[in-house]
Protein backbone atom coordinates (compact mmCIF):
# COMPACT_ATOMS: atom_id res chain seq x y z
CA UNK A 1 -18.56 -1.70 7.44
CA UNK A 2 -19.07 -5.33 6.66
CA UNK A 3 -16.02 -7.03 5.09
CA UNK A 4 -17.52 -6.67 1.67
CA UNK A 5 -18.07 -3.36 1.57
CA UNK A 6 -14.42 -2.94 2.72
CA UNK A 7 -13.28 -4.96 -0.52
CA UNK A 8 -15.91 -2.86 -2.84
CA UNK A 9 -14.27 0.29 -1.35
CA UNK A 10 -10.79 -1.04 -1.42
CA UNK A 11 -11.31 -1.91 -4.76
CA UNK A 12 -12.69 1.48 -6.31
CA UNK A 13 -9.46 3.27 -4.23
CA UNK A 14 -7.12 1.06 -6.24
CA UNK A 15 -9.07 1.88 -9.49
CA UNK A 16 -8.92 5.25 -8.84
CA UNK A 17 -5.51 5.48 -7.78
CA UNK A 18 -3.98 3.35 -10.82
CA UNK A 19 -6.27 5.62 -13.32
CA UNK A 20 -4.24 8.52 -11.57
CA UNK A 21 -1.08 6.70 -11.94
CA UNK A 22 -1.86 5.65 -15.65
CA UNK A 23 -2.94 9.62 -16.81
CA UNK A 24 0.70 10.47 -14.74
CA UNK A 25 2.82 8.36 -16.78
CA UNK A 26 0.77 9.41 -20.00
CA UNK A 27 1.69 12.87 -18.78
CA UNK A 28 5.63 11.87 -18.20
CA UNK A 29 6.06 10.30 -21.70
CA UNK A 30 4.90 12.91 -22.97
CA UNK A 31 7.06 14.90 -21.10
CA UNK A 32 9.97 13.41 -22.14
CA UNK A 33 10.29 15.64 -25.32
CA UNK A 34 7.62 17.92 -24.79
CA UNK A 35 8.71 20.80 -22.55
CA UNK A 36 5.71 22.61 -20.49
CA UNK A 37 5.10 26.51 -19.32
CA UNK A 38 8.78 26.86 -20.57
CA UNK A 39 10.55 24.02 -18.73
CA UNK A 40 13.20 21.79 -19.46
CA UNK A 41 12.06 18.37 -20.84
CA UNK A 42 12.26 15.35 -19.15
CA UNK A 43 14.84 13.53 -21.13
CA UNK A 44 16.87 16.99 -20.58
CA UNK A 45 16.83 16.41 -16.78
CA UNK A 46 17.50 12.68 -17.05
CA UNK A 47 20.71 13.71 -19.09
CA UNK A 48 21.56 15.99 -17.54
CA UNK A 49 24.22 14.25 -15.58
CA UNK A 50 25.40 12.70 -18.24
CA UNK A 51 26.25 15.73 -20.62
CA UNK A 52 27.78 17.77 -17.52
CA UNK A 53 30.81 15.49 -18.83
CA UNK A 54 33.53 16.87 -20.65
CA UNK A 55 32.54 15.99 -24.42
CA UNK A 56 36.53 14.43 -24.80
CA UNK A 57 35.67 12.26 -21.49
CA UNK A 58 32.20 10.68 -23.55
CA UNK A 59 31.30 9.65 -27.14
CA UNK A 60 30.00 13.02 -29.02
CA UNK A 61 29.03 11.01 -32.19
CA UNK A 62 27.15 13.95 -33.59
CA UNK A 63 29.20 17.34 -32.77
CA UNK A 64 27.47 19.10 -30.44
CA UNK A 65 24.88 16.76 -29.06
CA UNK A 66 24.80 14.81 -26.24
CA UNK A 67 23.12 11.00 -26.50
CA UNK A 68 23.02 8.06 -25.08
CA UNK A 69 24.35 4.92 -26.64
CA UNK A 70 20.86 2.49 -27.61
CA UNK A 71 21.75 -1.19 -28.47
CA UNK A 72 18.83 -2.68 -29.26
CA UNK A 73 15.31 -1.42 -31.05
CA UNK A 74 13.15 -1.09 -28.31
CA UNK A 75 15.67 0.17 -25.66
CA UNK A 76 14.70 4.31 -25.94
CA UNK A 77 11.03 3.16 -26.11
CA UNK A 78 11.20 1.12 -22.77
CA UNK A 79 13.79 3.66 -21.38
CA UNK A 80 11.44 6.42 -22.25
CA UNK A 81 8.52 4.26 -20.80
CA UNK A 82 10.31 3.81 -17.58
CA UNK A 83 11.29 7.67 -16.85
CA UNK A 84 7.52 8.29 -17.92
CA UNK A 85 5.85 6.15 -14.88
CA UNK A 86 8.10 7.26 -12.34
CA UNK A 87 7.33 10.39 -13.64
CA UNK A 88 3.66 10.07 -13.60
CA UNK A 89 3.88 8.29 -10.48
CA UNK A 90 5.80 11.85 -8.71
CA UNK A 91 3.54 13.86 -10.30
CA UNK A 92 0.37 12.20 -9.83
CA UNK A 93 1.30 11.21 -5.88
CA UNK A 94 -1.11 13.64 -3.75
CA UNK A 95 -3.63 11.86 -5.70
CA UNK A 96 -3.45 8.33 -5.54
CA UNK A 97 -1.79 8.90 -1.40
CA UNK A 98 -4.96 10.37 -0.90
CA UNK A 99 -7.06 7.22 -2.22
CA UNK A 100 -4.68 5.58 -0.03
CA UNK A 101 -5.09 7.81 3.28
CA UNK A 102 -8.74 7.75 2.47
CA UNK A 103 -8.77 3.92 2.74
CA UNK A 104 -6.94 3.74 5.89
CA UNK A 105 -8.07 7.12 7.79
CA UNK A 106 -11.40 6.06 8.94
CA UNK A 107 -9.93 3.51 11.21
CA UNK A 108 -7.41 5.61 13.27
CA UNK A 109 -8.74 8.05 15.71
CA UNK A 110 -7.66 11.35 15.81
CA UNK A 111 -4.66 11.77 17.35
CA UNK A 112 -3.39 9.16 15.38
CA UNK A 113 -4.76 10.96 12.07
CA UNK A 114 -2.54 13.85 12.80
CA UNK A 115 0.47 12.40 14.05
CA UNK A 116 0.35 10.32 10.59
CA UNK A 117 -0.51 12.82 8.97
CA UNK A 118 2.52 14.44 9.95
CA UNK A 119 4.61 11.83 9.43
CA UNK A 120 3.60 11.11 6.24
CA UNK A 121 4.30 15.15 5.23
CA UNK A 122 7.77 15.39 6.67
CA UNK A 123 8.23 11.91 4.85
CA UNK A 124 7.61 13.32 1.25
CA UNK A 125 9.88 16.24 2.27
CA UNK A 126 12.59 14.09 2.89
CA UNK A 127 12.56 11.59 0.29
CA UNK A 128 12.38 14.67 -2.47
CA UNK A 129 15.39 16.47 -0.36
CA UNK A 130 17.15 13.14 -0.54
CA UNK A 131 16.45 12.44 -4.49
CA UNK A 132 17.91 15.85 -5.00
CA UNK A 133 20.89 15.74 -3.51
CA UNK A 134 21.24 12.76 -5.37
CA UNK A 135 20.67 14.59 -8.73
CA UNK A 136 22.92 16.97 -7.68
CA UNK A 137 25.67 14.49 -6.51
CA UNK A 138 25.70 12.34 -9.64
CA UNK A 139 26.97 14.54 -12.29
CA UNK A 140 30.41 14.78 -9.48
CA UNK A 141 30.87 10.98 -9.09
CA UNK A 142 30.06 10.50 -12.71
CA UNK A 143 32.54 12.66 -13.31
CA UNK A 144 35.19 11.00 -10.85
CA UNK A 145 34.70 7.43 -12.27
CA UNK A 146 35.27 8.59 -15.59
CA UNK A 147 38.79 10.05 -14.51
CA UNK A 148 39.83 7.01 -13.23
CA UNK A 149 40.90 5.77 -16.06
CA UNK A 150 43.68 8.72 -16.71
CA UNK A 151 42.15 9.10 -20.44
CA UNK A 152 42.70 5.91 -21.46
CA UNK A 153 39.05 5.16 -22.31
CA UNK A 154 36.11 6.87 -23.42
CA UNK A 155 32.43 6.64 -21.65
CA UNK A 156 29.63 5.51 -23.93
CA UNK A 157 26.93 4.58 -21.45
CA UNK A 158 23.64 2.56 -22.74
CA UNK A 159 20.53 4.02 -22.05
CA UNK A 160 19.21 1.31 -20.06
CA UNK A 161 22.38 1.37 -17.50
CA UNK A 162 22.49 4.98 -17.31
CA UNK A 163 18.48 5.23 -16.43
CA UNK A 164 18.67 1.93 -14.23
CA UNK A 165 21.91 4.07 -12.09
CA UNK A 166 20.18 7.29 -11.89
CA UNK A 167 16.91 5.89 -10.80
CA UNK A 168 18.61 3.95 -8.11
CA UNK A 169 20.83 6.32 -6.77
CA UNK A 170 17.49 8.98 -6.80
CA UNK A 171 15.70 6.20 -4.44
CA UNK A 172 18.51 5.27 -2.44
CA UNK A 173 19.21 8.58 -0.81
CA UNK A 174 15.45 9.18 -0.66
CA UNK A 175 14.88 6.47 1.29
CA UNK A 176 17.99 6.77 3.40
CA UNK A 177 16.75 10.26 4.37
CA UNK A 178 13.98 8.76 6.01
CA UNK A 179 15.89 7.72 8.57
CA UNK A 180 15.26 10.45 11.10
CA UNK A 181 11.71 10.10 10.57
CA UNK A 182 12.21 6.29 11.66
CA UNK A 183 13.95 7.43 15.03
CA UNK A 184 11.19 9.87 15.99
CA UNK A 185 8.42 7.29 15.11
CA UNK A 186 10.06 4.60 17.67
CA UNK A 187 10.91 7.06 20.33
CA UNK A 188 7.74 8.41 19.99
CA UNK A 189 5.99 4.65 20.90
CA UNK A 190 8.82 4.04 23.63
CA UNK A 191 10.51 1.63 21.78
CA UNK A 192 13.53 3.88 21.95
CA UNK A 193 14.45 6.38 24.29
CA UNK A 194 17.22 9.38 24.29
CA UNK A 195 18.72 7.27 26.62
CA UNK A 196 19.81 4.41 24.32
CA UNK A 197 20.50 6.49 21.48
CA UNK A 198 23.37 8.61 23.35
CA UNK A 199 24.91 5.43 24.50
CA UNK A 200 24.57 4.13 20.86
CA UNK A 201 25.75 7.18 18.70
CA UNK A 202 29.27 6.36 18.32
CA UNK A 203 27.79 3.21 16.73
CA UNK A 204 25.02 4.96 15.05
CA UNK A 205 27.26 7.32 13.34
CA UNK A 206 29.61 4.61 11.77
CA UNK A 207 26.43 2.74 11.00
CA UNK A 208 25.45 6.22 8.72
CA UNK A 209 28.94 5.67 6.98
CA UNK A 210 28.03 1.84 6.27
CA UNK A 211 24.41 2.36 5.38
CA UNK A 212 25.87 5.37 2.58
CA UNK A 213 28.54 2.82 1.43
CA UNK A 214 26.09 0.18 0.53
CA UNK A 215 22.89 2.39 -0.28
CA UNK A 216 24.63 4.04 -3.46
CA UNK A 217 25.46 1.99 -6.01
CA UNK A 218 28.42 3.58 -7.79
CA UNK A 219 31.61 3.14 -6.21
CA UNK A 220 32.61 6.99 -5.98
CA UNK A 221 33.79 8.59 -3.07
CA UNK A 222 31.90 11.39 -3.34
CA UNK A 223 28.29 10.18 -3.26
CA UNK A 224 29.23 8.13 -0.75
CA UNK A 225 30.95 10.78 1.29
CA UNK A 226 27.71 13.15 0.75
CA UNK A 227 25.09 10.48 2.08
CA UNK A 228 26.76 9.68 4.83
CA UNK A 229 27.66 13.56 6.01
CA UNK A 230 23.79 13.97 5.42
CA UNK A 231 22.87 11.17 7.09
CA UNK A 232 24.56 12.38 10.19
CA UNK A 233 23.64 15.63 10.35
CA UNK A 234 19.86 14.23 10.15
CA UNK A 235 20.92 11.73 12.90
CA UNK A 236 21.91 14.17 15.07
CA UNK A 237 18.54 16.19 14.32
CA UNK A 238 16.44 13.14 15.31
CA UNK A 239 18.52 12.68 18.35
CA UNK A 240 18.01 16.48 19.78
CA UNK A 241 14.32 16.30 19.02
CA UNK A 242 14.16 12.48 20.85
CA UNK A 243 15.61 14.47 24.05
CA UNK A 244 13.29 17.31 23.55
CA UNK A 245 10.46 14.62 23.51
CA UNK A 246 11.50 12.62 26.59
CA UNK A 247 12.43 15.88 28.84
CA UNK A 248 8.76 17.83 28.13
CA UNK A 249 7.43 13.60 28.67
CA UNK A 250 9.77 13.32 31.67
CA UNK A 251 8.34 16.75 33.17
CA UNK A 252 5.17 16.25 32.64
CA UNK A 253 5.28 12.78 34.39
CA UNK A 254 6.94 14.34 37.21
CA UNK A 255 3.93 17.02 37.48
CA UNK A 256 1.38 14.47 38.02
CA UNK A 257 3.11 12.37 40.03
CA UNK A 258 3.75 9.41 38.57
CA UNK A 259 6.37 7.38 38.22
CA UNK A 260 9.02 6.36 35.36
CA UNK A 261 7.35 3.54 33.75
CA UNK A 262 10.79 1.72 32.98
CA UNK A 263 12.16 1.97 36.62
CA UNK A 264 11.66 -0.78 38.98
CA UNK A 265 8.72 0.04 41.40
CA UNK A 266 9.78 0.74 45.08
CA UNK A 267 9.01 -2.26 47.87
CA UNK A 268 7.30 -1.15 51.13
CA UNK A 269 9.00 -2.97 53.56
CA UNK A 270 7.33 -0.83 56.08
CA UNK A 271 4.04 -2.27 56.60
CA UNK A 272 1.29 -2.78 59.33
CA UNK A 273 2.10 -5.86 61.10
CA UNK A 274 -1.63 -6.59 61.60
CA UNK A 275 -1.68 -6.84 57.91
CA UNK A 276 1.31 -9.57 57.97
CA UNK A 277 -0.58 -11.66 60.45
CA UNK A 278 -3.94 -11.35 58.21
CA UNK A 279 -1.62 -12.52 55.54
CA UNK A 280 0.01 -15.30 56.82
CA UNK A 281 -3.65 -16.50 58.19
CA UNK A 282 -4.70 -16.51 54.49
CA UNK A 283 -1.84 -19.08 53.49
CA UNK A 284 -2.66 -21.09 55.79
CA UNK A 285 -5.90 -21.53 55.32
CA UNK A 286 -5.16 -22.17 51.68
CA UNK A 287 -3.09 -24.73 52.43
CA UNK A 288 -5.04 -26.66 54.33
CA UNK A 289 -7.82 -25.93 51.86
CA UNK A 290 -5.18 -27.28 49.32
């Protein structure tokens, strides 16, 4: 295609992708106190977390109900707007990623198609295993920071906050399970080998640790503690299938003869001398030609 036609067809995948993300988050507000086919509503899940808490460890204003403290007007409309597009945007995402791998799919040929494809699959998995155990983990470190303060206080958390904390924490260990999938994409390009990543693990594994510390952004142990134990085990998935990958790529090699491409290549020393004396005749004539 002309450039032109690229921007005409770039510019029809965006509008058809944003109309996707726009009847998602319609979708999602609606959702919020609308419960479908007999499911929980949204703002149900979103608080859930929040009312796992003992009722004398928060503010029960109304006996029996569980809210969230609003301090200003329009704070459960934009909090409700928010939760709505991310909503939409989950719910709506095999649509608009397809007007996205549409876009960029002609240009790759076909291995690459399926290897991204792949990628791309295993991705979602992890980021929605990741934003689960998240879900799952926040209701227990909610739960721990509110202890620390031996019952001397009482937790009233804003709407705003509480969404803003729950959202981030949700991404956060979504994107740090991704990590594995980041291994296997540069081992599968060369750019690193088993090899390196045995010699690195000790480092690799405290680096899981660090990366859990300052990925979640409450200061509990235990979300910390429950990133970083699934961030190893997923770093030590990514490191058997990296030596499953260079072994098979190792034999094969060895089956056709060639050589490791990152070893230094062998010098024949052992040469004809005829083609010594050819050689040297060739400098010289080049520098007297010089």
């Amino acid at each position: 295609m002309p450039l032109m036609e690229h921007l005409y067809e770039l510019r029809n995948r965006l509008f058809w992708a944003m109309l996707a993300l726009l009847v998602g988050s319609i979708l999602g507000y609606v959702w919020w106190s609308v419960a479908p086919f007999g499911l929980r509503t949204l703002g149900d899940l979103i608080t859930g977390p929040y009312c796992g808490l003992q009722e004398s460890q928060r503010l029960t204003p109304t006996a029996g109900q569980c809210q969230l403290l609003q301090t200003g007007p329009f704070e459960a409309f934009n909090t409700r707007l928010k939760v709505g597009v991310a909503a939409g945007a989950v719910l709506t995402a095999p649509l608009w990623l397809y007007q996205i791998w549409a876009f960029i799919t002609p240009g790759l040929h076909v291995k690459e198609r399926r290897f991204a494809l792949t990628f791309v699959g295993v991705s979602t998995v992890l980021f929605a295993a990741g934003a689960v155990l998240a879900y799952v983990v926040v209701p227990a470190g909610l739960a721990f920071l509110v202890a620390v303060g031996d019952g001397q206080f009482i937790t009233a958390l804003t709407a705003d906050r509480y969404i803003s904390l729950l959202i981030t924490m949700l991404i956060a260990f979504g994107v740090s399970f991704l990590l594995p999938v980041l291994i296997v994409m540069l081992n599968r390009v060369g750019m690193l080998p088993y090899e390196k990543l045995k010699a690195w693990q000790r480092g690799m594994l405290f680096g899981c640790f660090v990366l859990a510390a300052v990925a979640t952004p409450g200061a509990d142990v235990i979300s910390m503690l429950a990133l970083a134990l699934a961030l190893v085990l997923l770093f030590e998935v990514a490191v058997v299938i990296t030596y499953v990958h260079d072994r098979r790529l190792a034999k094969v090699r060895a089956e056709q003869g060639l050589d490791d491409p990152d070893a230094p290549s062998k010098l024949d020393l052992g040469g004809d001398p005829a083609d010594d004396v050819a050689a040297q005749k060739v400098g010289t004539d080049y520098d007297q030609a010089t």
